[in-house]
N, C-alpha and C. Protein backbone atom coordinates (compact mmCIF):
# COMPACT_ATOMS: atom_id res chain seq x y z
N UNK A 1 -31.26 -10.21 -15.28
CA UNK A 1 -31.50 -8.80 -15.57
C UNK A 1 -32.39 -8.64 -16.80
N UNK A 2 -32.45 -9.47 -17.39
CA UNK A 2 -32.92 -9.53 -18.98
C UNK A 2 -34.21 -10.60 -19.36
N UNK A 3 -34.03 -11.01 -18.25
CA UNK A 3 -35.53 -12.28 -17.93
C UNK A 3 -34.79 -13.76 -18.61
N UNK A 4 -33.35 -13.95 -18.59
CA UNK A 4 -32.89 -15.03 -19.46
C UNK A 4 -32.00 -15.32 -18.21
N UNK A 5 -32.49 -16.85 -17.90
CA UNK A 5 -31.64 -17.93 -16.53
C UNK A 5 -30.65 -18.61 -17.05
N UNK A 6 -29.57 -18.11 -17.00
CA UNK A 6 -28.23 -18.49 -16.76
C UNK A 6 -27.88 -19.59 -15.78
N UNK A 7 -27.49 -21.35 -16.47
CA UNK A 7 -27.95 -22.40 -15.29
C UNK A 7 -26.01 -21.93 -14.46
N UNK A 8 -25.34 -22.14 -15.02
CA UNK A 8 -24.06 -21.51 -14.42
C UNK A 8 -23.02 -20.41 -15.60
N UNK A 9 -21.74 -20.46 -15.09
CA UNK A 9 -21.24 -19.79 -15.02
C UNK A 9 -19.52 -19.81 -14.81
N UNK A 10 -18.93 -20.45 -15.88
CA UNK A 10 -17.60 -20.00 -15.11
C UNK A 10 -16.51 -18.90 -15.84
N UNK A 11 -15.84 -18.55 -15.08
CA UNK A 11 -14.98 -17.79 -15.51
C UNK A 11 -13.16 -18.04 -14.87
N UNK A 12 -12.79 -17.60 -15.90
CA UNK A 12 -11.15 -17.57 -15.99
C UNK A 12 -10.48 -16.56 -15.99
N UNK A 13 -10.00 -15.69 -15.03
CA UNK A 13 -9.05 -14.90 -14.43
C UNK A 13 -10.13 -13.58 -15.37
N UNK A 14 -10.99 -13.22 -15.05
CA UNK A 14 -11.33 -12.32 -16.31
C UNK A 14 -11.88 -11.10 -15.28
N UNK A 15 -11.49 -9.82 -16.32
CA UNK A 15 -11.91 -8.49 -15.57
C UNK A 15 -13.30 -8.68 -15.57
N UNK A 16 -13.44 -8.18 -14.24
CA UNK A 16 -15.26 -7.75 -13.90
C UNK A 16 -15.59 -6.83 -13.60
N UNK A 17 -14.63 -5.78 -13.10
CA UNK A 17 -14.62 -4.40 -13.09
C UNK A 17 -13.98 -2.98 -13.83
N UNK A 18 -14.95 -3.03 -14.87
CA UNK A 18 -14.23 -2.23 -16.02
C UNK A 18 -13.64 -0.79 -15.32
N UNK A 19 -14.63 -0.63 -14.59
CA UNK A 19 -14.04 1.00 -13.96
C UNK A 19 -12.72 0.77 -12.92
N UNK A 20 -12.91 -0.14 -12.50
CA UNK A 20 -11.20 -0.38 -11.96
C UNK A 20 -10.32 -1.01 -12.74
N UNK A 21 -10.85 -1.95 -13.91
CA UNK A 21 -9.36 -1.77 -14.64
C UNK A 21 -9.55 -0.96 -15.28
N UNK A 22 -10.23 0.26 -15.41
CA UNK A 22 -9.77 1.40 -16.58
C UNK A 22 -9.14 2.36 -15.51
N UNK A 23 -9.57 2.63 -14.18
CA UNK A 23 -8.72 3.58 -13.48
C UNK A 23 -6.94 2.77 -12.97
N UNK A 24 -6.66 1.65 -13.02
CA UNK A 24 -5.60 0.86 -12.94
C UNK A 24 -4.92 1.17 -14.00
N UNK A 25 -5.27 1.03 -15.25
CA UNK A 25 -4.89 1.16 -16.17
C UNK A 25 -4.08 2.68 -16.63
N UNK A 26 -4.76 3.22 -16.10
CA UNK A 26 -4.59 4.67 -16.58
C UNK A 26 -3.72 5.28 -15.09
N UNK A 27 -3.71 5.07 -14.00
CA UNK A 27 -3.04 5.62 -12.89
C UNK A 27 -1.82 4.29 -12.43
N UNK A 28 -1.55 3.50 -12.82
CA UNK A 28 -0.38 2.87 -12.56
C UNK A 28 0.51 2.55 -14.04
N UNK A 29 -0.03 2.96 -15.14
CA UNK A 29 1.08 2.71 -16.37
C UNK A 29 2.04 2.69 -15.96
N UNK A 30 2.44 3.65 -15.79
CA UNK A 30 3.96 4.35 -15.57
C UNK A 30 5.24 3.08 -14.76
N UNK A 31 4.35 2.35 -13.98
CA UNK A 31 4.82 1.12 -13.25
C UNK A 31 4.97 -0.40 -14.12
N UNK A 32 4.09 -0.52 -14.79
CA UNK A 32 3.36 -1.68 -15.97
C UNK A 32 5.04 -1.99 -16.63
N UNK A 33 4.29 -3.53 -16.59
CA UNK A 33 5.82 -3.55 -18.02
C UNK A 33 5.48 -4.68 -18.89
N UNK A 34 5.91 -5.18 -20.14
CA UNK A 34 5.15 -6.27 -21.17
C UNK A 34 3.69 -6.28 -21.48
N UNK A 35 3.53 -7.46 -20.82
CA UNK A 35 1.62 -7.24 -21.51
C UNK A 35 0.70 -6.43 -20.62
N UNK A 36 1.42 -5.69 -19.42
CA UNK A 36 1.04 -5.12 -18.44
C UNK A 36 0.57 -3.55 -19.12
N UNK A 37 1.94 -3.58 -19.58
CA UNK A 37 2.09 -2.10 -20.12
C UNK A 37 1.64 -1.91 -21.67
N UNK A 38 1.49 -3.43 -22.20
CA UNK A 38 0.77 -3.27 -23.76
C UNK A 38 -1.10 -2.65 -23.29
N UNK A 39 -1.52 -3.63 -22.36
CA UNK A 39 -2.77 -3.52 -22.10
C UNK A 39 -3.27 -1.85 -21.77
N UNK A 40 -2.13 -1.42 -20.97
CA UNK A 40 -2.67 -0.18 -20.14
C UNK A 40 -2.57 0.90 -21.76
N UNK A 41 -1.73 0.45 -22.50
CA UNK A 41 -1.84 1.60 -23.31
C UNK A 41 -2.62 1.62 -24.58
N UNK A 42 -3.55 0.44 -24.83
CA UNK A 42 -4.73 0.49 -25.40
C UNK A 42 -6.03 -0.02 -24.81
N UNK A 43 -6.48 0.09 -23.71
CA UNK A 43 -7.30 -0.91 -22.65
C UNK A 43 -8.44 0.77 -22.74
N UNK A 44 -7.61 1.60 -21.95
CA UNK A 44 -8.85 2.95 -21.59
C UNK A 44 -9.06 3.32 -23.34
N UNK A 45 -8.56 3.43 -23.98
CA UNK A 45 -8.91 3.81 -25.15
C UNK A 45 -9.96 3.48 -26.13
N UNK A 46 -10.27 2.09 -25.76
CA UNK A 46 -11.06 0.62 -26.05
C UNK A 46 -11.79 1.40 -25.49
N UNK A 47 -12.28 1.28 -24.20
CA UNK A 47 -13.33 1.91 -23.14
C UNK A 47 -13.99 2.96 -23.70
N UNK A 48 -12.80 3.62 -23.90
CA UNK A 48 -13.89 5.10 -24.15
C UNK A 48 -14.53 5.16 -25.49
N UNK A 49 -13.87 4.35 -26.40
CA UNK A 49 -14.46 4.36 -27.59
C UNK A 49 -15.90 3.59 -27.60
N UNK A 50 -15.76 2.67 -26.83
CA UNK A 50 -17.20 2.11 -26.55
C UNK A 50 -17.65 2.43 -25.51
N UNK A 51 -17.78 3.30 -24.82
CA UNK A 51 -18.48 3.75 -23.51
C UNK A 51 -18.56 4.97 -23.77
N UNK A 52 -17.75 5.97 -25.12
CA UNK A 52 -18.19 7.29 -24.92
C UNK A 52 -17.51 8.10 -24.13
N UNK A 53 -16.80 7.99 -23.37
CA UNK A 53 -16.05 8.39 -22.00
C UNK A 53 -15.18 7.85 -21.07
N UNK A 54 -14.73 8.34 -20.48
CA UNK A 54 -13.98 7.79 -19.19
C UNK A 54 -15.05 7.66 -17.61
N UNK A 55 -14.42 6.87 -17.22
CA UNK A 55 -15.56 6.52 -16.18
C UNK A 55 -15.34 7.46 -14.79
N UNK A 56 -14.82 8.86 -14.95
CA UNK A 56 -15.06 9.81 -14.30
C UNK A 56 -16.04 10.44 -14.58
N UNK A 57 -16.48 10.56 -15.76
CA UNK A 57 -17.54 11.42 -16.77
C UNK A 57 -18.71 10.31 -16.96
N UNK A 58 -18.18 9.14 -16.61
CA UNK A 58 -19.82 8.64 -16.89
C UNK A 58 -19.87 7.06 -16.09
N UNK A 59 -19.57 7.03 -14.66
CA UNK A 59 -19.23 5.92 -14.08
C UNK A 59 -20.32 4.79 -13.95
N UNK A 60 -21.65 5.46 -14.47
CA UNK A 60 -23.28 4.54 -13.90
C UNK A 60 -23.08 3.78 -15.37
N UNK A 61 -22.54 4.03 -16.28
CA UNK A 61 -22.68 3.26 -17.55
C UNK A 61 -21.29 2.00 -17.35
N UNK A 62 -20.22 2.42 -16.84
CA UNK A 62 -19.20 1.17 -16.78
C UNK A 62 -19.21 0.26 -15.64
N UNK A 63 -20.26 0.54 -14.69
CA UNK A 63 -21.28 -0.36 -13.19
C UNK A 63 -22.31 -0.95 -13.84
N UNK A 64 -22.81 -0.67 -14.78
CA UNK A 64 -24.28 -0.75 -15.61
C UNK A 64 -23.64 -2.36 -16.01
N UNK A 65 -22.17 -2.16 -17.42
CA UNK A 65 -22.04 -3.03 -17.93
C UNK A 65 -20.66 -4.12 -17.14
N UNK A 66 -20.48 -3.78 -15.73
CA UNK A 66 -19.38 -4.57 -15.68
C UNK A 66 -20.21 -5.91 -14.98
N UNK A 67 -19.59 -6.99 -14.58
CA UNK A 67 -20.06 -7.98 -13.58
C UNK A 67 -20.31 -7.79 -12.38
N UNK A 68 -19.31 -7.08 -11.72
CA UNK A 68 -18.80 -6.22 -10.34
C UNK A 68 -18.39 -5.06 -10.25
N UNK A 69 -18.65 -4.32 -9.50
CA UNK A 69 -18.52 -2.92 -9.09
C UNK A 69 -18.37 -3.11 -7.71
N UNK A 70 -16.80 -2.40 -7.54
CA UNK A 70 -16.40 -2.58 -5.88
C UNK A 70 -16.73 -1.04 -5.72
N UNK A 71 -17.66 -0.18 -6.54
CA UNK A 71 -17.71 0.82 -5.94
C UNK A 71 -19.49 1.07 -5.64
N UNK A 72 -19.88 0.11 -6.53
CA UNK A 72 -21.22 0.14 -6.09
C UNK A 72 -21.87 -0.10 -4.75
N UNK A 73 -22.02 -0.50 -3.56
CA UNK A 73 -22.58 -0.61 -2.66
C UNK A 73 -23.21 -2.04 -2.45
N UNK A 74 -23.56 -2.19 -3.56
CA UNK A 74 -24.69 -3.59 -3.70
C UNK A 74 -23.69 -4.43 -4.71
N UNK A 75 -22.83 -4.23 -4.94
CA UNK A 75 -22.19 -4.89 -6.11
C UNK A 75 -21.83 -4.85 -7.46
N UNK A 76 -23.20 -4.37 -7.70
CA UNK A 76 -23.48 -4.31 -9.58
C UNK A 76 -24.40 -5.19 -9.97
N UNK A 77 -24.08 -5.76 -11.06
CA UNK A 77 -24.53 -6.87 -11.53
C UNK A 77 -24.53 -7.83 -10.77
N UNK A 78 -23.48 -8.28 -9.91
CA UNK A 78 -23.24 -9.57 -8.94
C UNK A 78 -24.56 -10.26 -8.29
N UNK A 79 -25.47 -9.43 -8.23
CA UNK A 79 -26.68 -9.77 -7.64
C UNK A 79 -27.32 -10.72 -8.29
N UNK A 80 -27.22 -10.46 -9.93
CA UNK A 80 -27.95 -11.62 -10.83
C UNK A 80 -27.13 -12.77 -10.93
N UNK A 81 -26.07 -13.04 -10.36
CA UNK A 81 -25.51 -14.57 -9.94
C UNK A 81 -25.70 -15.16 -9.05
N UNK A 82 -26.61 -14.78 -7.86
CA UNK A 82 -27.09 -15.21 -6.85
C UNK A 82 -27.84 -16.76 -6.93
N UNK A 83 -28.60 -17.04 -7.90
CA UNK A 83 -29.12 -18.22 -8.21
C UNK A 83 -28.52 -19.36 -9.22
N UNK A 84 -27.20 -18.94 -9.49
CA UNK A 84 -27.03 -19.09 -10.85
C UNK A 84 -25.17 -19.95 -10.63
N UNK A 85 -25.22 -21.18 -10.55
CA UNK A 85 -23.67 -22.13 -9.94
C UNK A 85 -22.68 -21.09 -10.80
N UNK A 86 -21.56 -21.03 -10.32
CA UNK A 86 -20.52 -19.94 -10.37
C UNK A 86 -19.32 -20.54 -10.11
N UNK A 87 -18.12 -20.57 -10.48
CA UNK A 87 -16.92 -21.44 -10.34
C UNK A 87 -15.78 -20.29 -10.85
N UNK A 88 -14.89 -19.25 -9.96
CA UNK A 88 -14.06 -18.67 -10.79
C UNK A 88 -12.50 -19.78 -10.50
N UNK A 89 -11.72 -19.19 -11.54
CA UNK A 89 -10.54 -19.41 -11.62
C UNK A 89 -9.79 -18.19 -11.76
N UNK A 90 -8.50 -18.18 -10.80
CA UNK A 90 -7.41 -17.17 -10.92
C UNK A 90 -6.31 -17.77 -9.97
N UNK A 91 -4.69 -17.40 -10.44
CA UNK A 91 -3.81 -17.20 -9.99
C UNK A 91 -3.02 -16.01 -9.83
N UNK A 92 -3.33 -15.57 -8.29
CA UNK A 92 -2.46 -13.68 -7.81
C UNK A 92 -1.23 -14.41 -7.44
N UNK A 93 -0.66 -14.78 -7.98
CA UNK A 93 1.30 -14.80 -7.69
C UNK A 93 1.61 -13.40 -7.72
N UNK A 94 1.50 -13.02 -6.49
CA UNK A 94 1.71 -11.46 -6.35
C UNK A 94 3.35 -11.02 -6.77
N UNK A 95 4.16 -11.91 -6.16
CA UNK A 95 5.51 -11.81 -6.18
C UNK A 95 5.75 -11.84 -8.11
N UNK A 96 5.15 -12.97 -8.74
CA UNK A 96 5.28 -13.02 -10.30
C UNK A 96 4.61 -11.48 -10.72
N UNK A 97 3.77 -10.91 -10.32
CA UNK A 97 3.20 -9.90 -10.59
C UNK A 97 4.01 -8.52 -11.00
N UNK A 98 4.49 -8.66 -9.54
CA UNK A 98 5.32 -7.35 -9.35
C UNK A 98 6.72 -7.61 -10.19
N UNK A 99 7.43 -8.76 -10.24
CA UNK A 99 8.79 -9.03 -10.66
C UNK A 99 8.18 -8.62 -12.37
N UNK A 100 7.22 -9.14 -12.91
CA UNK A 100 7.29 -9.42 -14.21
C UNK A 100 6.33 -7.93 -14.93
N UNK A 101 5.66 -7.92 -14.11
CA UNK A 101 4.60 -7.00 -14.73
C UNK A 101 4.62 -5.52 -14.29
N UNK A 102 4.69 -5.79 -13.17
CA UNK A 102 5.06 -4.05 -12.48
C UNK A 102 3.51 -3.83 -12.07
N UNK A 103 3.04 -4.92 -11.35
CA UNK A 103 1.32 -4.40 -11.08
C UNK A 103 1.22 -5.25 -9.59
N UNK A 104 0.56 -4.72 -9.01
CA UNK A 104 -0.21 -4.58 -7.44
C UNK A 104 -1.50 -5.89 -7.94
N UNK A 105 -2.11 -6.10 -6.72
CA UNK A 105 -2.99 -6.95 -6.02
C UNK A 105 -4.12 -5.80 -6.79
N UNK A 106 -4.27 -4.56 -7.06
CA UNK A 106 -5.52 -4.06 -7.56
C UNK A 106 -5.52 -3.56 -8.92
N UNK A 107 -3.97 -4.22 -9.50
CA UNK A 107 -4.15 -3.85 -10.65
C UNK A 107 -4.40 -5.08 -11.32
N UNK A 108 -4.73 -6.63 -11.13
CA UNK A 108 -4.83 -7.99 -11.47
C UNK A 108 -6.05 -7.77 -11.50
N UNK A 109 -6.75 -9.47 -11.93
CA UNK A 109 -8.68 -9.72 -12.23
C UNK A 109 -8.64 -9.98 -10.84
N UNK A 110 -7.62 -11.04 -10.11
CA UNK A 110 -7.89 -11.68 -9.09
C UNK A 110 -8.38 -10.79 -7.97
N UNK A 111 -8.49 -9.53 -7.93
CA UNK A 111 -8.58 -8.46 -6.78
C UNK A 111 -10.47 -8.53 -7.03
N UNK A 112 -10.71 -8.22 -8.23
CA UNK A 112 -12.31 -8.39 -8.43
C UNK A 112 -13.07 -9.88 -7.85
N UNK A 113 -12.46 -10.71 -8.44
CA UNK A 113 -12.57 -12.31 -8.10
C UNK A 113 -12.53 -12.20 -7.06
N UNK A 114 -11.73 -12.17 -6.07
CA UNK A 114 -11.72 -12.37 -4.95
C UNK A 114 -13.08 -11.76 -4.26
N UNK A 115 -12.88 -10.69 -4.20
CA UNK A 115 -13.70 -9.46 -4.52
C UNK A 115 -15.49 -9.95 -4.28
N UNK A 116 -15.87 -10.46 -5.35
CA UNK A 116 -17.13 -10.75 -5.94
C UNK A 116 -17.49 -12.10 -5.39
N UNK A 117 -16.54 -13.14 -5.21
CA UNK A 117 -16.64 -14.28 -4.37
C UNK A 117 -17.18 -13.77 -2.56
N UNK A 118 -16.44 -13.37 -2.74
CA UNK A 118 -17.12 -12.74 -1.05
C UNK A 118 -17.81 -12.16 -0.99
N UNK A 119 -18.32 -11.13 -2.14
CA UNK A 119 -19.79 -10.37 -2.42
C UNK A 119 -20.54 -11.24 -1.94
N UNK A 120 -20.76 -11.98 -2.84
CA UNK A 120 -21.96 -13.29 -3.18
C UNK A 120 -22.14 -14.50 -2.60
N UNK A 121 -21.06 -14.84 -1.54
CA UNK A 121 -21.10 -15.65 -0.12
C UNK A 121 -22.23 -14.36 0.73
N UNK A 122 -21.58 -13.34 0.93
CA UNK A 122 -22.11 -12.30 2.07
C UNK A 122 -23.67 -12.51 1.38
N UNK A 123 -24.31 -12.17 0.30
CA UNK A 123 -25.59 -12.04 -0.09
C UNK A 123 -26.07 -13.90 0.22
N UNK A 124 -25.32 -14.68 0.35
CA UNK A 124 -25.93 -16.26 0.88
C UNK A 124 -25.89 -16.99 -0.72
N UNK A 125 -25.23 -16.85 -1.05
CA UNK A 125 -24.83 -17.82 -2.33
C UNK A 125 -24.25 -19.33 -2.13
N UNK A 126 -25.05 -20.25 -2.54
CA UNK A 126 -25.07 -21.78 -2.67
C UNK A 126 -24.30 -21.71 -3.47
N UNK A 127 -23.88 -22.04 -4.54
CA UNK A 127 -22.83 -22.85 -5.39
C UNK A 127 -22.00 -21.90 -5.97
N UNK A 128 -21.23 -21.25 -5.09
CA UNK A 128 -20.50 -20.82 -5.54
C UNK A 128 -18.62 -21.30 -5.43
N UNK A 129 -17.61 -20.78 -6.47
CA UNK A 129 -16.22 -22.14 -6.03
C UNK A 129 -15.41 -20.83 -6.50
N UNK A 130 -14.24 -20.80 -6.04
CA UNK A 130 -12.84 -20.35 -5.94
C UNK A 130 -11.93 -20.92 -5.83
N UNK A 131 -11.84 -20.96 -7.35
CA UNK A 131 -10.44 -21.75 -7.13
C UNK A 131 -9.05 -20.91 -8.08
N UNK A 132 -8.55 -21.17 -6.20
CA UNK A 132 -7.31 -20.19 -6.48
C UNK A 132 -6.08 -21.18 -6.70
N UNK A 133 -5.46 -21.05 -7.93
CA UNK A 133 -3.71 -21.95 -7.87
C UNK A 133 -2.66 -21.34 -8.10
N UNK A 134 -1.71 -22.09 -7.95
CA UNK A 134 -0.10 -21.53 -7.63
C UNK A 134 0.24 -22.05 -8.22
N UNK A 135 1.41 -21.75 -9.46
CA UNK A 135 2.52 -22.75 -10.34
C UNK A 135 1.93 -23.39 -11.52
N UNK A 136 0.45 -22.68 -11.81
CA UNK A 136 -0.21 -23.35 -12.70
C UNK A 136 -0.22 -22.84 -14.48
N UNK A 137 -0.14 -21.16 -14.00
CA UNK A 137 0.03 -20.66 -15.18
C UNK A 137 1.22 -20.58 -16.30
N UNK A 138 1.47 -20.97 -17.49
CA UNK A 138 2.19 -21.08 -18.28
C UNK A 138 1.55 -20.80 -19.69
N UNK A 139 2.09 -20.36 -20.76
CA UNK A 139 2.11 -20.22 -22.14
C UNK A 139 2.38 -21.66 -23.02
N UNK A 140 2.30 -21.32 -24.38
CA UNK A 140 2.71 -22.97 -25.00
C UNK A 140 3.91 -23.15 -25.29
N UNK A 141 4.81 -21.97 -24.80
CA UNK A 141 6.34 -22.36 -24.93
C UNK A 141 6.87 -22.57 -23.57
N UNK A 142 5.98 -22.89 -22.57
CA UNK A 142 6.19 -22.82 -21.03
C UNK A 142 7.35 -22.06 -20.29
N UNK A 143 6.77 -20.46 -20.79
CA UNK A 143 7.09 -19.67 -19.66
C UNK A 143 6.26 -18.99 -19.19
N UNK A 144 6.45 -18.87 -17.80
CA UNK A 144 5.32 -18.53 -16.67
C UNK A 144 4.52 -17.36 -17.16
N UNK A 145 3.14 -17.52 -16.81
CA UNK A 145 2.26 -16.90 -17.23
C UNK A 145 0.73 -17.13 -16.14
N UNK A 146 1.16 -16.29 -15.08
CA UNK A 146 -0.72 -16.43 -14.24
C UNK A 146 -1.63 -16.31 -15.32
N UNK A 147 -1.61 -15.30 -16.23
CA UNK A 147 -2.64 -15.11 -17.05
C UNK A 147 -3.51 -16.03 -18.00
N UNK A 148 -2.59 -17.30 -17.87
CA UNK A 148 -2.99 -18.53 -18.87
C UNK A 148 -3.99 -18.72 -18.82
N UNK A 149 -4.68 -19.62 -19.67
CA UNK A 149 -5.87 -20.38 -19.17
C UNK A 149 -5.11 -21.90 -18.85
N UNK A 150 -3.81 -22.19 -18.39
CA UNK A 150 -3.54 -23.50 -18.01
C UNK A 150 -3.48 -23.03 -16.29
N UNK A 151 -4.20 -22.64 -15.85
CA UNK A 151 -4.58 -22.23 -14.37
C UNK A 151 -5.85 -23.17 -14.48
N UNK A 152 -6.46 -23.87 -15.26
CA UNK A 152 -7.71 -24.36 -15.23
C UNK A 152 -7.44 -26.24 -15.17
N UNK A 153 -8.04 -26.88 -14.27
CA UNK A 153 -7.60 -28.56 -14.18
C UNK A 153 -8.80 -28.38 -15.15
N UNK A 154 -8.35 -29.07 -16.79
CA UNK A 154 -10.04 -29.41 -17.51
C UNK A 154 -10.69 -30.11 -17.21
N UNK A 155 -10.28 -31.63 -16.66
CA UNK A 155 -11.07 -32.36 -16.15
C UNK A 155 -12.41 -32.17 -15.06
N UNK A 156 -11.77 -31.25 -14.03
CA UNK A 156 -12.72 -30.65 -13.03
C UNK A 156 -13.46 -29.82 -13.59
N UNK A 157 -13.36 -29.09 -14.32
CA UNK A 157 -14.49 -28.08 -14.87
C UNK A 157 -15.46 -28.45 -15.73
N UNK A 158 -15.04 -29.68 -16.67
CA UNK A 158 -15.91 -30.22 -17.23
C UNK A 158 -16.54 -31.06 -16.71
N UNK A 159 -16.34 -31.83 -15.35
CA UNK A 159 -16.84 -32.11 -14.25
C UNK A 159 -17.78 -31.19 -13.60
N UNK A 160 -17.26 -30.61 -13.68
CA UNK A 160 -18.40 -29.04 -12.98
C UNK A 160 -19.21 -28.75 -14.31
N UNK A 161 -19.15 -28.52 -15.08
CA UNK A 161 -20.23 -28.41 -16.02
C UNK A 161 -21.52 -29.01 -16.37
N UNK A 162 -20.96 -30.54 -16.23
CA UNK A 162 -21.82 -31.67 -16.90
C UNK A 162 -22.44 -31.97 -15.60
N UNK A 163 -22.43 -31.66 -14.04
CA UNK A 163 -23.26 -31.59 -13.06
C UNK A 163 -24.08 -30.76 -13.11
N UNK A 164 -23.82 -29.64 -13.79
CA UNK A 164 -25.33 -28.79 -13.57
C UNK A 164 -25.61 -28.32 -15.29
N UNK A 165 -25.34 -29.49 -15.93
CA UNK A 165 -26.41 -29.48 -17.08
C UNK A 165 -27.91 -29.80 -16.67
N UNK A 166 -28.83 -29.30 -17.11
CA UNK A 166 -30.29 -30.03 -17.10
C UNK A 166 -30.69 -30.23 -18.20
C-alpha cells in the first residue's frame, strides 16, 4: 500500500478487524466476563480516542486501518498480502470461550483469521498457513489460556521464518 514489500508475515491470534471488535465489544459486554469483560470496557474507548469516533460515524477510517474488513467486499487491506508468505496462529476452543469468557465465535480474533485465510486462498494466495491448535494455550502459571502466545510450536515458526529470509 505504501510501496514497502513485506517478504512475510506472521501473526498470533491478533484482531484484524477493528470495526468488528469494536462493534463485539460494545454489543455483547453485557455477556463478557474477566479479560473478556476488562477488554470490552476499555477497547471502544481506545478506538475512539484514536479514530475520533465510533465506527458507525466513521466506518471507511477503521477498514482504512484494519488488516481485514468482513464488511468490505474486497477485504480491506487483505489484498496487500497477496504476494507476501503469511502463517496465522489461533486457538477457537469455543467451548473454553463461552465457559470462561462469555464470548461467541464472532466475538474471538479467530473469526477474522479464519475469515481472511479464506479471503486470500479465494483471491489465489501461494503461501499462505493456518494453523489452528487445541490444548495449546496456557499462561506462566499454567492455567488455560487460548489467548497465549504458547499456541505457537517456536521451533516451526522460526523454521518458517528463516525459509523465507532473503
Amino acid at each position: 500500500k505504501y510501496g514497502i514489500k513485506v517478504n512475510s508475515v506472521f501473526s498470533v491470534d491478533s484482531p484484524l478487524d477493528y470495526e468488528r471488535f469494536y462493534n463485539s465489544a460494545k454489543k455483547h459486554k453485557k455477556y463478557f466476563k474477566d479479560g473478556m469483560l476488562w477488554e470490552a470496557n476499555i477497547m471502544p474507548g481506545k478506538f475512539e480516542e484514536k479514530f475520533g469516533k465510533a465506527p458507525a460515524y466513521n466506518d471507511t477510517l477503521y477498514r482504512s486501518r484494519s488488516v481485514f474488513s468482513h464488511l468490505d467486499s474486497e477485504g480491506g487491506n487483505a489484498k496487500y498480502l497477496l504476494n507476501t508468505s503469511v502463517i496465522f496462529f489461533h486457538e477457537p476452543d469455543i467451548d473454553w470461550w463461552i465457559r470462561e469468557r462469555g464470548a461467541t465465535y464472532y466475538d474471538i480474533n479467530s473469526y477474522d483469521i479464519a475469515a481472511i485465510s479464506n479471503h486470500l486462498k479465494y483471491l489465489g494466495h501461494k503461501d499462505l498457513e493456518l494453523v489452528t491448535t487445541t490444548g495449546k494455550g496456557f499462561d506462566k502459571k499454567g492455567n488455560r489460556k487460548c489467548h497465549s502466545w504458547t499456541i505457537v510450536d517456536e521451533n516451526y515458526l522460526i523454521d518458517w521464518i528463516v525459509k523465507r529470509l532473503k
